[in-house]
C-alpha atoms as a PDB file:
ATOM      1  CA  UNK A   1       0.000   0.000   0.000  1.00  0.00           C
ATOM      2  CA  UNK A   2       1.424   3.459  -1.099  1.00  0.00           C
ATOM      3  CA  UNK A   3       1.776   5.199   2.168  1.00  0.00           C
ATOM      4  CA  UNK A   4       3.759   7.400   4.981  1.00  0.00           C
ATOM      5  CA  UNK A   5       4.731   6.155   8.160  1.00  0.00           C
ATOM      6  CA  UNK A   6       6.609   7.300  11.273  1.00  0.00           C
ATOM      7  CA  UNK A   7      10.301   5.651  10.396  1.00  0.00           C
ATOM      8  CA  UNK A   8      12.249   6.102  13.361  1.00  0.00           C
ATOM      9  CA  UNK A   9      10.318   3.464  15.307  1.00  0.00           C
ATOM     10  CA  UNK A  10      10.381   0.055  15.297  1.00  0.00           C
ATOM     11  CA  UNK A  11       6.196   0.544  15.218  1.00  0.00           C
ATOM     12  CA  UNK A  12       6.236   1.931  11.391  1.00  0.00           C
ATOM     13  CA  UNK A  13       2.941   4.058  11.829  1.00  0.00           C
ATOM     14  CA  UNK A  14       1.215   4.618   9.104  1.00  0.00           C
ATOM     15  CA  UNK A  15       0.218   8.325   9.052  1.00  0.00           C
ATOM     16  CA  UNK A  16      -1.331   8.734   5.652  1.00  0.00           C
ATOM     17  CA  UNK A  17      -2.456   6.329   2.568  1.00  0.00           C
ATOM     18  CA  UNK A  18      -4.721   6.689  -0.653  1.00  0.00           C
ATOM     19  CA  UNK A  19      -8.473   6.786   0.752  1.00  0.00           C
ATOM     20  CA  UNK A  20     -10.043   3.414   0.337  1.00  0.00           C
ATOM     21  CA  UNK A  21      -6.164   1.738   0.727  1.00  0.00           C
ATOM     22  CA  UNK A  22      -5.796  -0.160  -2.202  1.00  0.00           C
ATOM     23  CA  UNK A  23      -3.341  -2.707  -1.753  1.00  0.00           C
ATOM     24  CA  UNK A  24      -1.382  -3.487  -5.092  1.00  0.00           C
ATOM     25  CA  UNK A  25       1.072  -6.446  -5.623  1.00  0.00           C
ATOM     26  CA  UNK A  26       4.713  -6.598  -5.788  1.00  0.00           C
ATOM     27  CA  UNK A  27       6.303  -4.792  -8.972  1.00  0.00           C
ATOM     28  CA  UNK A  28       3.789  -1.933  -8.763  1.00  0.00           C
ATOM     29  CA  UNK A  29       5.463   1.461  -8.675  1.00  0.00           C
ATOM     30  CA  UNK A  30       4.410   5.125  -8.212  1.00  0.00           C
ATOM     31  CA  UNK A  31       6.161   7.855  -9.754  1.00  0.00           C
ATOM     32  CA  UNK A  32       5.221  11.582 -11.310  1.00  0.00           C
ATOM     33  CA  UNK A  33       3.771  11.870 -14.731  1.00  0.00           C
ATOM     34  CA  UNK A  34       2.719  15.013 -16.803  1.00  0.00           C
ATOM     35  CA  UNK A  35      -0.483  15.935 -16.341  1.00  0.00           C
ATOM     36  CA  UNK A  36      -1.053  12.974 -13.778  1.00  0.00           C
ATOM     37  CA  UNK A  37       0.292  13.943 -10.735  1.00  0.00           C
ATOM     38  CA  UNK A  38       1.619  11.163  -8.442  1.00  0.00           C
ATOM     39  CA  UNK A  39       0.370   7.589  -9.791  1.00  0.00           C
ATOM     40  CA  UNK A  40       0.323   4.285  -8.487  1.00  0.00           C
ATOM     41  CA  UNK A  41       0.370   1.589 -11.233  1.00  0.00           C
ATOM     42  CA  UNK A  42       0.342  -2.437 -10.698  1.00  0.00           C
ATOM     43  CA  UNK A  43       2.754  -4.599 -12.310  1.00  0.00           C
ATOM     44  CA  UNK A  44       0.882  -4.567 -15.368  1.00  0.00           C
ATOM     45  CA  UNK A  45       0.689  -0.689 -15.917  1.00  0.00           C
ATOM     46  CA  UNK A  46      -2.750  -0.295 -14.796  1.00  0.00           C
ATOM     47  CA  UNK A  47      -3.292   2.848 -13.107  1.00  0.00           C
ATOM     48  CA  UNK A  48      -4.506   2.186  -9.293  1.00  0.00           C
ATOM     49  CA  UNK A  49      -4.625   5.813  -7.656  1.00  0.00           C
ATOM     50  CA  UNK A  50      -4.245   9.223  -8.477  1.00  0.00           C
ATOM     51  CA  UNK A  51      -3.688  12.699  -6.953  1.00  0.00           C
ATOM     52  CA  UNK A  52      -4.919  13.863 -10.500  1.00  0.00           C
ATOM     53  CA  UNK A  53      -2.341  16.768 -10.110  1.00  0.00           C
ATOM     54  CA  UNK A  54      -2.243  18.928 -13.419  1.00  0.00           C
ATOM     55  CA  UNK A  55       2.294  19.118 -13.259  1.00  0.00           C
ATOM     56  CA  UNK A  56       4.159  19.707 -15.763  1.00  0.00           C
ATOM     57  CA  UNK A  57       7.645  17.450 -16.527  1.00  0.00           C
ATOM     58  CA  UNK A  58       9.702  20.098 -14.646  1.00  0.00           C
ATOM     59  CA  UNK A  59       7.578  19.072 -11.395  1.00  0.00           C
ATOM     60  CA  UNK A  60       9.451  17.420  -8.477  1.00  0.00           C
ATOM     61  CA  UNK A  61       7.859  16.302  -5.276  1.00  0.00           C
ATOM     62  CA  UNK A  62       9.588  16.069  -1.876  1.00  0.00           C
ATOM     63  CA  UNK A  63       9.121  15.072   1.712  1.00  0.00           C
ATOM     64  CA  UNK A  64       8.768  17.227   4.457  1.00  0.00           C
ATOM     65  CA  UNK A  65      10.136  16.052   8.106  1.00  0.00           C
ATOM     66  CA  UNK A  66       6.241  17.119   9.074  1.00  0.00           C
ATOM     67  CA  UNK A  67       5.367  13.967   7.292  1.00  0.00           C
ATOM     68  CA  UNK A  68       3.760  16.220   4.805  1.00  0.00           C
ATOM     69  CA  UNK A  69       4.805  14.655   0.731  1.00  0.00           C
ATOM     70  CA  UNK A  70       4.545  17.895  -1.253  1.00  0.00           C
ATOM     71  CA  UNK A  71       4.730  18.104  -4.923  1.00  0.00           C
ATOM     72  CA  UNK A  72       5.392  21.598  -6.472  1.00  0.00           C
ATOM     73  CA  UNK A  73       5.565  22.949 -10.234  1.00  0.00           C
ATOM     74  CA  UNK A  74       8.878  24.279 -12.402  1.00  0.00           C
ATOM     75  CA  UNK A  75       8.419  27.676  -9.969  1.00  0.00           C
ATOM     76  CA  UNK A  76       8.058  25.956  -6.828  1.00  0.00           C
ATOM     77  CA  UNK A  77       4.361  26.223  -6.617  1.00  0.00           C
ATOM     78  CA  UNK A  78       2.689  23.879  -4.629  1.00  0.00           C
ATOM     79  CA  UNK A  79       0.422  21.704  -7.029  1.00  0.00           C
ATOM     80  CA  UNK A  80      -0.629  18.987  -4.517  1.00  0.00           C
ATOM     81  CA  UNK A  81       0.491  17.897  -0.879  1.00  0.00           C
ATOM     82  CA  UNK A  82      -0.600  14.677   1.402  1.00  0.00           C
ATOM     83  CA  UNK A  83      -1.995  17.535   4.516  1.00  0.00           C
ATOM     84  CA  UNK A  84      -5.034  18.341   2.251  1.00  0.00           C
ATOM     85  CA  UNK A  85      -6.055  14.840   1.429  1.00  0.00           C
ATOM     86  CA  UNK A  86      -5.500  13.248   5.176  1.00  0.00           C
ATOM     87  CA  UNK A  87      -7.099   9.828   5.359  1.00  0.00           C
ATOM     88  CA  UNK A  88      -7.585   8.782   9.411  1.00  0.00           C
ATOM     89  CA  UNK A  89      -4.672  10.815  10.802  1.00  0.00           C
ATOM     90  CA  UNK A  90      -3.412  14.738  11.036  1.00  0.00           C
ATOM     91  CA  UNK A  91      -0.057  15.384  12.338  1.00  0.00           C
ATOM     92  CA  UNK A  92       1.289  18.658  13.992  1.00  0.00           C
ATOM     93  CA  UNK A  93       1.347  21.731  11.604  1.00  0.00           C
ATOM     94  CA  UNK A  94      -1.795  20.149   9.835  1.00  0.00           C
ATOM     95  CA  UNK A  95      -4.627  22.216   8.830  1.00  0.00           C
ATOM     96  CA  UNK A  96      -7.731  21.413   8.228  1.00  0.00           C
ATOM     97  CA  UNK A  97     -10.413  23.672   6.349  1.00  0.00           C
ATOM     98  CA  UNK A  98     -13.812  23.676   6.267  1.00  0.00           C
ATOM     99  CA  UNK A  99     -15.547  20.697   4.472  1.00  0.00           C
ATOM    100  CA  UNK A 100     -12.030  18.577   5.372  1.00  0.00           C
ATOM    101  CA  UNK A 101     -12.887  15.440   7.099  1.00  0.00           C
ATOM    102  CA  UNK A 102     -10.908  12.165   8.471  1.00  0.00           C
ATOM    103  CA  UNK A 103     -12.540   8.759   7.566  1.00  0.00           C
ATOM    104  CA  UNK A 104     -11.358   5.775   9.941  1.00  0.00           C
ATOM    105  CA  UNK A 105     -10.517   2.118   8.455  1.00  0.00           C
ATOM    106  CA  UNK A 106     -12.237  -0.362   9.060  1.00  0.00           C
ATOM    107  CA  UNK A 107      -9.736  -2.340  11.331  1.00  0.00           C
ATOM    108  CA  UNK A 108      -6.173  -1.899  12.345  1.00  0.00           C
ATOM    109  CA  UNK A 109      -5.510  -4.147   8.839  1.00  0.00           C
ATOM    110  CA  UNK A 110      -8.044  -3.084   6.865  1.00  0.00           C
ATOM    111  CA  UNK A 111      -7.670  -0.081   5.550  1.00  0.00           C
ATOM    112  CA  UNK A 112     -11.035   0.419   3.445  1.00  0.00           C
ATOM    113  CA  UNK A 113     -13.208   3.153   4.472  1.00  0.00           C
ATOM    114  CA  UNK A 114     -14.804   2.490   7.935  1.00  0.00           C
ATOM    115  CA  UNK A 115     -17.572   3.422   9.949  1.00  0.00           C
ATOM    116  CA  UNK A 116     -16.662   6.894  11.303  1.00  0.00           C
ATOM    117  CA  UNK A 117     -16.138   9.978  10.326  1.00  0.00           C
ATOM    118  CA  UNK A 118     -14.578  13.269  11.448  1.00  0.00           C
ATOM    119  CA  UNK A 119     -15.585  16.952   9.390  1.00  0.00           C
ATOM    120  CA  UNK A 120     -15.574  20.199   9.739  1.00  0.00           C
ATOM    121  CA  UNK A 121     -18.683  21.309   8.566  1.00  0.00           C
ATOM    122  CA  UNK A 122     -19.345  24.412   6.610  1.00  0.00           C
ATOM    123  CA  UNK A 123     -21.343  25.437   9.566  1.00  0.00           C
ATOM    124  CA  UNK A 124     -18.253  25.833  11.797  1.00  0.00           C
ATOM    125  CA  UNK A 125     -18.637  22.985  13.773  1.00  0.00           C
ATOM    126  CA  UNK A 126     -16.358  20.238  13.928  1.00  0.00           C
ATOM    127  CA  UNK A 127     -18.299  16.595  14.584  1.00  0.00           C
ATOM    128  CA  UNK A 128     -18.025  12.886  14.421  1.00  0.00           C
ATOM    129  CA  UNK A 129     -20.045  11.050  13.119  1.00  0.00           C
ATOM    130  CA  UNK A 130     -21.232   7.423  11.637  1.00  0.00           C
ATOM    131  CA  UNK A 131     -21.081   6.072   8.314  1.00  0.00           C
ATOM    132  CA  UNK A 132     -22.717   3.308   6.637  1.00  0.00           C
ATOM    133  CA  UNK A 133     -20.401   1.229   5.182  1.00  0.00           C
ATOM    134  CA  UNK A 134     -21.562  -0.268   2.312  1.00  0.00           C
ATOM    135  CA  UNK A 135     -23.881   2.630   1.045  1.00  0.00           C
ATOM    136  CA  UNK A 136     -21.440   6.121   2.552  1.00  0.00           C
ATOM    137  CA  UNK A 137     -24.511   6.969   4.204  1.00  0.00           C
ATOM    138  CA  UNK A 138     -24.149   9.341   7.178  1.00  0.00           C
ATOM    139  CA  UNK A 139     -25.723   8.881  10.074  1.00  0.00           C
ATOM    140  CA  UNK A 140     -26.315  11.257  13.082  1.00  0.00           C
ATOM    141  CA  UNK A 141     -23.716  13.255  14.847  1.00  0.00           C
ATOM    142  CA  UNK A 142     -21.833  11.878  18.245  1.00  0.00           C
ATOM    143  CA  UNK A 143     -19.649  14.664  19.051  1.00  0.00           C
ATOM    144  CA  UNK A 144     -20.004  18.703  18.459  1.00  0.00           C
ATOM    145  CA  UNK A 145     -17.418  21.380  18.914  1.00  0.00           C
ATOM    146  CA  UNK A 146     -19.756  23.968  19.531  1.00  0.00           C
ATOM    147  CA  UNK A 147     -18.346  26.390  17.447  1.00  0.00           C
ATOM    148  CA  UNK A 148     -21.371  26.859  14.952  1.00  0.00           C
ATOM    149  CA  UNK A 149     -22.467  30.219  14.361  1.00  0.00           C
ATOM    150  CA  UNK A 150     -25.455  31.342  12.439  1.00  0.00           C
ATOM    151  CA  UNK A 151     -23.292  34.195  10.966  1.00  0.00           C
ATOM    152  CA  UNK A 152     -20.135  32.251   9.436  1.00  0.00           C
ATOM    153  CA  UNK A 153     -17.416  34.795   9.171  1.00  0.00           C
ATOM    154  CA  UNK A 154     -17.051  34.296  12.939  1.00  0.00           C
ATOM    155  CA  UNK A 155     -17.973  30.218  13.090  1.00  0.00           C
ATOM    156  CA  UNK A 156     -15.266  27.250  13.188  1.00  0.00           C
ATOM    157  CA  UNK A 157     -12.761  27.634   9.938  1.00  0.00           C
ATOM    158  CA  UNK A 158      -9.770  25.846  10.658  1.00  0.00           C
ATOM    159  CA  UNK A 159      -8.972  22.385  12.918  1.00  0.00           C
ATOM    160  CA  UNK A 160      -5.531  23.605  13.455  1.00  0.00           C
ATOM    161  CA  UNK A 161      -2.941  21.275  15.166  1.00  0.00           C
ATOM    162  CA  UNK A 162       0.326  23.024  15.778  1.00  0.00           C
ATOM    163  CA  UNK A 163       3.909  22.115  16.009  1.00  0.00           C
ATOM    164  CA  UNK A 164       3.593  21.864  19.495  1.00  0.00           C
ATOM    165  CA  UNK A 165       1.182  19.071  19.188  1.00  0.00           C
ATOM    166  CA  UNK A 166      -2.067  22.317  20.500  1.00  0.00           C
ATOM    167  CA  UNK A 167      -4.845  21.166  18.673  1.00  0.00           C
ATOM    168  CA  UNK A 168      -7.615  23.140  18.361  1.00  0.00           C
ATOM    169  CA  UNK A 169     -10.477  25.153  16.447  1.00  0.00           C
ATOM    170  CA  UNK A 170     -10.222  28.672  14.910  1.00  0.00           C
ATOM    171  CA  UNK A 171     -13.156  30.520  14.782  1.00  0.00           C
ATOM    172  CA  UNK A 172     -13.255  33.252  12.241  1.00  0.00           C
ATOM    173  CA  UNK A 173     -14.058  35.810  15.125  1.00  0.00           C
ATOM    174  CA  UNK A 174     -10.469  34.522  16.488  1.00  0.00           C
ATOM    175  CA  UNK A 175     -11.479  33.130  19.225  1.00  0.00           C
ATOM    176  CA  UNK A 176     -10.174  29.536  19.974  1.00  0.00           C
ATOM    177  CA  UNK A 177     -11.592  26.536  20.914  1.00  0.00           C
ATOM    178  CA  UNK A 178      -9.485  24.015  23.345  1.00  0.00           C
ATOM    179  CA  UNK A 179      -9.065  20.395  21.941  1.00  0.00           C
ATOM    180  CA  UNK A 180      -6.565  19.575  24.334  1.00  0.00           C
ATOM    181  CA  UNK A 181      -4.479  21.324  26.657  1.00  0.00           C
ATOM    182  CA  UNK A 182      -1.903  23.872  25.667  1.00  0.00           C
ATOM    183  CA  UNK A 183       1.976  22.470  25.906  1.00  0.00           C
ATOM    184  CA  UNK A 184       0.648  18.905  27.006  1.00  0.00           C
ATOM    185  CA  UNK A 185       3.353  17.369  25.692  1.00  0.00           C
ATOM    186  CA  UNK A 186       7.537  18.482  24.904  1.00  0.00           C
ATOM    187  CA  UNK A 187       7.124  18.652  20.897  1.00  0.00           C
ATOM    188  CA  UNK A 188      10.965  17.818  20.886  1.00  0.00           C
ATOM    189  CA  UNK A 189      10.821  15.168  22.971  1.00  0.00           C
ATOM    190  CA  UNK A 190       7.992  13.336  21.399  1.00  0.00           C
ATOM    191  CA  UNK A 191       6.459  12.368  18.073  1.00  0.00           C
ATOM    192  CA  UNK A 192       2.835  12.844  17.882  1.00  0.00           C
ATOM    193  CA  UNK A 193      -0.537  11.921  15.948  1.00  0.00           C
ATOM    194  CA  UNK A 194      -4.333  12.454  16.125  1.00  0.00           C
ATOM    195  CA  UNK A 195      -6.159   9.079  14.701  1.00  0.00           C
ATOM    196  CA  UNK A 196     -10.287   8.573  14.155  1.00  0.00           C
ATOM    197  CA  UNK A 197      -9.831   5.253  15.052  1.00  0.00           C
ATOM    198  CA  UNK A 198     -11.752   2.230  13.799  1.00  0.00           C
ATOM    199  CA  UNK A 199     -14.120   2.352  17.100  1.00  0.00           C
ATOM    200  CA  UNK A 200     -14.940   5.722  16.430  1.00  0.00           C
ATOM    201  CA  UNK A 201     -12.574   7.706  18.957  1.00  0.00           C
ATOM    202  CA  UNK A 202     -10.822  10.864  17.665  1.00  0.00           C
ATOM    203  CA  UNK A 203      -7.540  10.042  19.520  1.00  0.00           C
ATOM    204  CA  UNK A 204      -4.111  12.268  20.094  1.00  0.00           C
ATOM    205  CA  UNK A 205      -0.912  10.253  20.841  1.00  0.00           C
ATOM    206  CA  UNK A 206       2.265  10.537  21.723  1.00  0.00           C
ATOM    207  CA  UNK A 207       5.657   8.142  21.580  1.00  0.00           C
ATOM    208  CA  UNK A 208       8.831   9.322  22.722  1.00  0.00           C
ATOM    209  CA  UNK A 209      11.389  10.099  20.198  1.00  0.00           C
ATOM    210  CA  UNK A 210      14.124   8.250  22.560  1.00  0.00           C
ATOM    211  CA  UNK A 211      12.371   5.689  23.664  1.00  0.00           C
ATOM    212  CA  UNK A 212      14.066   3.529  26.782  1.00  0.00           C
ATOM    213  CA  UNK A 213      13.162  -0.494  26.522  1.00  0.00           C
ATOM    214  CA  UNK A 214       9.757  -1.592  24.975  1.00  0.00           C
ATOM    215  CA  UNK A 215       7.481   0.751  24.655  1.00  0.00           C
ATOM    216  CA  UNK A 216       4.156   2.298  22.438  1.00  0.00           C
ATOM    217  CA  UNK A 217       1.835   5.227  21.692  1.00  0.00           C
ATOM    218  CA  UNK A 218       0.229   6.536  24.422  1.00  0.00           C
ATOM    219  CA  UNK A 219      -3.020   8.176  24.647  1.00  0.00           C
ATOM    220  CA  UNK A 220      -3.115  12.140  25.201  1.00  0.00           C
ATOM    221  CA  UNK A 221      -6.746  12.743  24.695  1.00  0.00           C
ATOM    222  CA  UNK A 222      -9.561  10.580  23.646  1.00  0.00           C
ATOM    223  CA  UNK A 223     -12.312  12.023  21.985  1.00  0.00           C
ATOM    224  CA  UNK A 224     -15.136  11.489  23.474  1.00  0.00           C
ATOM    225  CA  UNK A 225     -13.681  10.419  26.650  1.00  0.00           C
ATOM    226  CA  UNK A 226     -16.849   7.648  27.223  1.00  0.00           C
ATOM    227  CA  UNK A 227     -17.210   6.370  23.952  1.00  0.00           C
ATOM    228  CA  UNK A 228     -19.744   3.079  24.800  1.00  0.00           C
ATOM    229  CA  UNK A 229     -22.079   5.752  26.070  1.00  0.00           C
ATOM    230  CA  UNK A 230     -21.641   8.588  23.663  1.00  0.00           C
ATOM    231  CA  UNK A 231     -23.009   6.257  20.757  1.00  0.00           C
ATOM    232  CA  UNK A 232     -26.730   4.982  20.511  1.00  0.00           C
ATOM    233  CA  UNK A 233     -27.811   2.591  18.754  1.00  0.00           C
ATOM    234  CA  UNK A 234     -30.751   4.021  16.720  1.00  0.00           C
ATOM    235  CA  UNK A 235     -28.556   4.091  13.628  1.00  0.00           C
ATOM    236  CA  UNK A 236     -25.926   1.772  12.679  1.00  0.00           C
ATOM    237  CA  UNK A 237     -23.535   0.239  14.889  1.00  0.00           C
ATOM    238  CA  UNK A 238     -22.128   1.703  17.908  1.00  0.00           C
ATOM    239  CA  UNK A 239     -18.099   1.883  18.990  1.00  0.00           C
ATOM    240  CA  UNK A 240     -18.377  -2.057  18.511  1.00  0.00           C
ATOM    241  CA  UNK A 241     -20.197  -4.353  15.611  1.00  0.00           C
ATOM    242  CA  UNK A 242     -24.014  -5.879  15.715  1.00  0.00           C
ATOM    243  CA  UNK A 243     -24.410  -7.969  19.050  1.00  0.00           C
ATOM    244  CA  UNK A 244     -21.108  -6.795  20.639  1.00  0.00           C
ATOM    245  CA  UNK A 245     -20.339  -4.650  24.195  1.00  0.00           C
ATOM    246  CA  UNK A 246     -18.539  -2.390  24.597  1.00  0.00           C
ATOM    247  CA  UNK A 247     -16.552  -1.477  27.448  1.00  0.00           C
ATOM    248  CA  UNK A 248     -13.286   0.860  28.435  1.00  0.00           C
ATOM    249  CA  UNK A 249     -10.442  -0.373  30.287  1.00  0.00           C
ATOM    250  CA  UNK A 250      -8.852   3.276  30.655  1.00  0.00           C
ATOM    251  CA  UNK A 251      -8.558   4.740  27.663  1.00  0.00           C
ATOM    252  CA  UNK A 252      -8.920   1.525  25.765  1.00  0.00           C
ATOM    253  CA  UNK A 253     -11.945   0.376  24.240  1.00  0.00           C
ATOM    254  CA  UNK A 254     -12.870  -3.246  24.272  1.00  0.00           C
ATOM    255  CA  UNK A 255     -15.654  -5.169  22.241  1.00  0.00           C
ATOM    256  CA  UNK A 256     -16.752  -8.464  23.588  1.00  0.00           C
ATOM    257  CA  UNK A 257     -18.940 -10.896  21.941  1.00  0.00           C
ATOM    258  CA  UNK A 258     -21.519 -12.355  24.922  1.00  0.00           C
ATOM    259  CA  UNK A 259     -21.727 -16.010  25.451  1.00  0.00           C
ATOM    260  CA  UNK A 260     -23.036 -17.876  22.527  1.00  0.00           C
ATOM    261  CA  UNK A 261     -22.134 -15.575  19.808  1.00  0.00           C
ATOM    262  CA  UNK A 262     -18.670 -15.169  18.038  1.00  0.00           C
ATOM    263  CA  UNK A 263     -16.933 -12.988  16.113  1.00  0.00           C
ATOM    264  CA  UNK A 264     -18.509 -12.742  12.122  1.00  0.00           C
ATOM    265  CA  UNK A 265     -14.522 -11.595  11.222  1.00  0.00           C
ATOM    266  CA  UNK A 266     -11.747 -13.164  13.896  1.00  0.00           C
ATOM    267  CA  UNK A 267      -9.676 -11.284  12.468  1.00  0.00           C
ATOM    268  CA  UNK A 268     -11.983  -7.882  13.534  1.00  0.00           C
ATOM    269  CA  UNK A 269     -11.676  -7.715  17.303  1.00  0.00           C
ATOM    270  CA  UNK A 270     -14.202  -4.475  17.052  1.00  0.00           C
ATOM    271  CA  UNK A 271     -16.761  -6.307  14.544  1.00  0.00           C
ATOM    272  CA  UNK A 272     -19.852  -7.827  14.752  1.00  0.00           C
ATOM    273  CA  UNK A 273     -20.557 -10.954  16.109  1.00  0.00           C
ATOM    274  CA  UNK A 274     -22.754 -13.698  15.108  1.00  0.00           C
ATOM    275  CA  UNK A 275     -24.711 -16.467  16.991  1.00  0.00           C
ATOM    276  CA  UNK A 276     -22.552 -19.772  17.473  1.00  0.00           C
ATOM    277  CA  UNK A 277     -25.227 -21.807  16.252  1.00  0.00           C
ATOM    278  CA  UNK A 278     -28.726 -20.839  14.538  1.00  0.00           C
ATOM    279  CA  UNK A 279     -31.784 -23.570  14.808  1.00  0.00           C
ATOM    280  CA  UNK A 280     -33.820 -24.513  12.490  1.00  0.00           C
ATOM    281  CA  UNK A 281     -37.286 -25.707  12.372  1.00  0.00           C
ATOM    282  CA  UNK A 282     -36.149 -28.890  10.001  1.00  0.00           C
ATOM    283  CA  UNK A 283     -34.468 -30.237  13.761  1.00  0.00           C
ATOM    284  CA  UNK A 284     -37.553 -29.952  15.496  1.00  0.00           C
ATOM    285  CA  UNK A 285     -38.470 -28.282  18.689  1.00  0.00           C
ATOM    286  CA  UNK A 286     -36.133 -29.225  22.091  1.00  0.00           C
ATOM    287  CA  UNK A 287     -37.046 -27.952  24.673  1.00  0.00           C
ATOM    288  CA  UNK A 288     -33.464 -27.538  25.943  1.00  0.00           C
ATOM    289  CA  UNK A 289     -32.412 -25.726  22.722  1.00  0.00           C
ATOM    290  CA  UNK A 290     -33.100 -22.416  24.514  1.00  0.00           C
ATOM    291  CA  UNK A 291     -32.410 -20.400  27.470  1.00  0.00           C
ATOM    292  CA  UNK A 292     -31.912 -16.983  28.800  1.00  0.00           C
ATOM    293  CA  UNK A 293     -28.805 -15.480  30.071  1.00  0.00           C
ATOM    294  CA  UNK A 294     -28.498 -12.890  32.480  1.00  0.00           C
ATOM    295  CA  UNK A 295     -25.948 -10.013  31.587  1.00  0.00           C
ATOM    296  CA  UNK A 296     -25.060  -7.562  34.316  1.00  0.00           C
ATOM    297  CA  UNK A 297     -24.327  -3.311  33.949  1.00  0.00           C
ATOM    298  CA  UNK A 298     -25.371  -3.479  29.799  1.00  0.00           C
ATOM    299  CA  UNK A 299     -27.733  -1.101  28.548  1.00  0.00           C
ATOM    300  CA  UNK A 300     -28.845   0.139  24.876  1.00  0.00           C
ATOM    301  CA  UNK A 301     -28.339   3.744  25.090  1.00  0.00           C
ATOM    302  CA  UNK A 302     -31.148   5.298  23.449  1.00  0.00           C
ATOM    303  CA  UNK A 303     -32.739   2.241  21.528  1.00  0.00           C
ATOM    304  CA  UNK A 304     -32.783  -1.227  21.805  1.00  0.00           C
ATOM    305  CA  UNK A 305     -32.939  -1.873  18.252  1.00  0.00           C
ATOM    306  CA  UNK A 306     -31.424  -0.462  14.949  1.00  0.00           C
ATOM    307  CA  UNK A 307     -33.492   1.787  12.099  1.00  0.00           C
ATOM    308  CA  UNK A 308     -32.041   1.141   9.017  1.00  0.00           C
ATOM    309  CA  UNK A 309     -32.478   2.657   5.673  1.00  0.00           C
ATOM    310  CA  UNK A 310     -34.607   0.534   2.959  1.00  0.00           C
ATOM    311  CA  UNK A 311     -31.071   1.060   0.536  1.00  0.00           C
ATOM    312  CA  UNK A 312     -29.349  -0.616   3.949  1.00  0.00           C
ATOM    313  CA  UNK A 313     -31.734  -3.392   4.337  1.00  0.00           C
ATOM    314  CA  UNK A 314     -31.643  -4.474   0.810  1.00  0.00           C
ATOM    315  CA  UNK A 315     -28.347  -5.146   0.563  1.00  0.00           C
ATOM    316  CA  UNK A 316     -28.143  -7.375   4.177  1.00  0.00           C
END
């Protein structure tokens, strides 16, 4: 997969793919072409992704140490860079406009577009929100900024996350909005990241640039903090698949099939889950094919079943 990662690591982070992450064979290549921008072909020529950059044959494209991948023209304009198409992660000195948004993956190895997404709407306010997965659909909003205004030269127009790892919103009045604490973290002592995970959690890390023994990202900030409860389930799925709960152990979100169901995908920890075993009415009734189990501190927030769109249900 054509991609940026965090290099000085032994974890090699991704930071920023393609949207969708198509995965091409060995022997593929990416290079610049006129009028093409940057191009990912397989081994066969076949073009795979774009950035459908309009450059010249005197463009040249470079890496930044921001992890931004910049390509500019023969006069050093810049035609396209990676910051303005992010696909689940920003990185310090990132902007992002109005109408920008983050889509998570669906799991930590599947990189196709998931069931979350994070946007700054034109409104000003920055949300999450779910996504159907099949159809794109959007569903309704879990988290709000608050910095809507009816009058939108003074609403939300930038996420901005410094070079100090300060991430926050600019309102076009100049007032700022708090996403996290101001000088949390020592930006030259520690790499950092902001990810809309696959469970739906805008989260900020950090990892420390000389790291001593084993160690791993750590969380700065979750967003929301509660995730299990900030989700209901009258649309779509919630932090976890169909027929899975959700619970936090910190700032770590586990999904849990209950007894007698099983995960649909093992290979999804966060997916849905499935009964073990489904009767049927060819094996007859038996009396001691059924019984209830009690399950203790679970709730539905908000609905105890799911609405879904006629589109939705048609293709299930």
């Amino acid at each position: 997969m054509l991609s940026i990662w965090y290099d000085k690591i032994p974890n090699k982070t991704v930071v920023w793919y393609p949207k969708g992450g198509p995965m091409v064979p060995r022997g593929s290549k990416v290079e610049l072409r006129d009028g093409r921008g940057l191009v990912l072909s397989d081994p066969q020529g076949k073009e795979v992704w774009t950035s459908e950059s309009n450059i010249s044959d005197r463009a040249y494209g470079f890496m930044n140490d921001t992890g931004n991948f910049v390509i500019v023209d023969g006069i050093s304009r810049k035609v396209w860079e990676s910051f303005r198409f992010p696909t689940d992660t920003i990185l310090p000195t990132q902007v992002m406009e109005r109408s920008g948004e983050l889509i998570s993956k669906i799991s930590e190895t599947n990189f196709t577009l998931g069931r979350f997404q994070l946007t700054l709407l034109q409104d000003g306010n920055l949300i999450l929100r779910k996504r159907d997965i099949r159809s794109g659909v959007l569903y309704n909003t879990y988290y709000r900024s608050g910095t809507r205004d009816s009058n939108r030269s003074i609403a939300g127009k930038q996420l901005i996350y410094d070079e100090t790892g300060y991430m926050y919103v600019l309102k076009g009045s100049g007032q700022i909005v708090d996403l996290n604490r101001k000088d949390a973290i020592n930006s030259r002592l520690y790499y950092q990241r902001a990810t809309l995970e696959s469970n739906g959690v805008f989260t900020q890390y950090y990892y420390p640039k000389n790291p001593t023994g084993n160690t791993d990202w750590t969380v700065l900030r979750p967003l929301p903090d509660y995730i299990c409860d900030w989700i209901d389930g009258t649309d779509g799925t919630g932090a976890c698949g169909f027929n899975s709960v959700c619970s936090l152990d910190g700032n770590r979100v586990n999904c849990e099939c209950p007894k007698g169901f099983s995960l649909l995908d093992p290979n999804d920890p966060i997916g849905d889950c499935k009964p073990v075993s489904a009767p049927t009415c060819d094996e007859g009734y038996d009396g001691n094919q059924f019984d209830f189990i009690e399950l203790t501190n679970i709730d539905w927030p908000g609905s105890d079943y799911v609405q879904m769109l006629e589109e939705e249900a048609s293709t299930l």
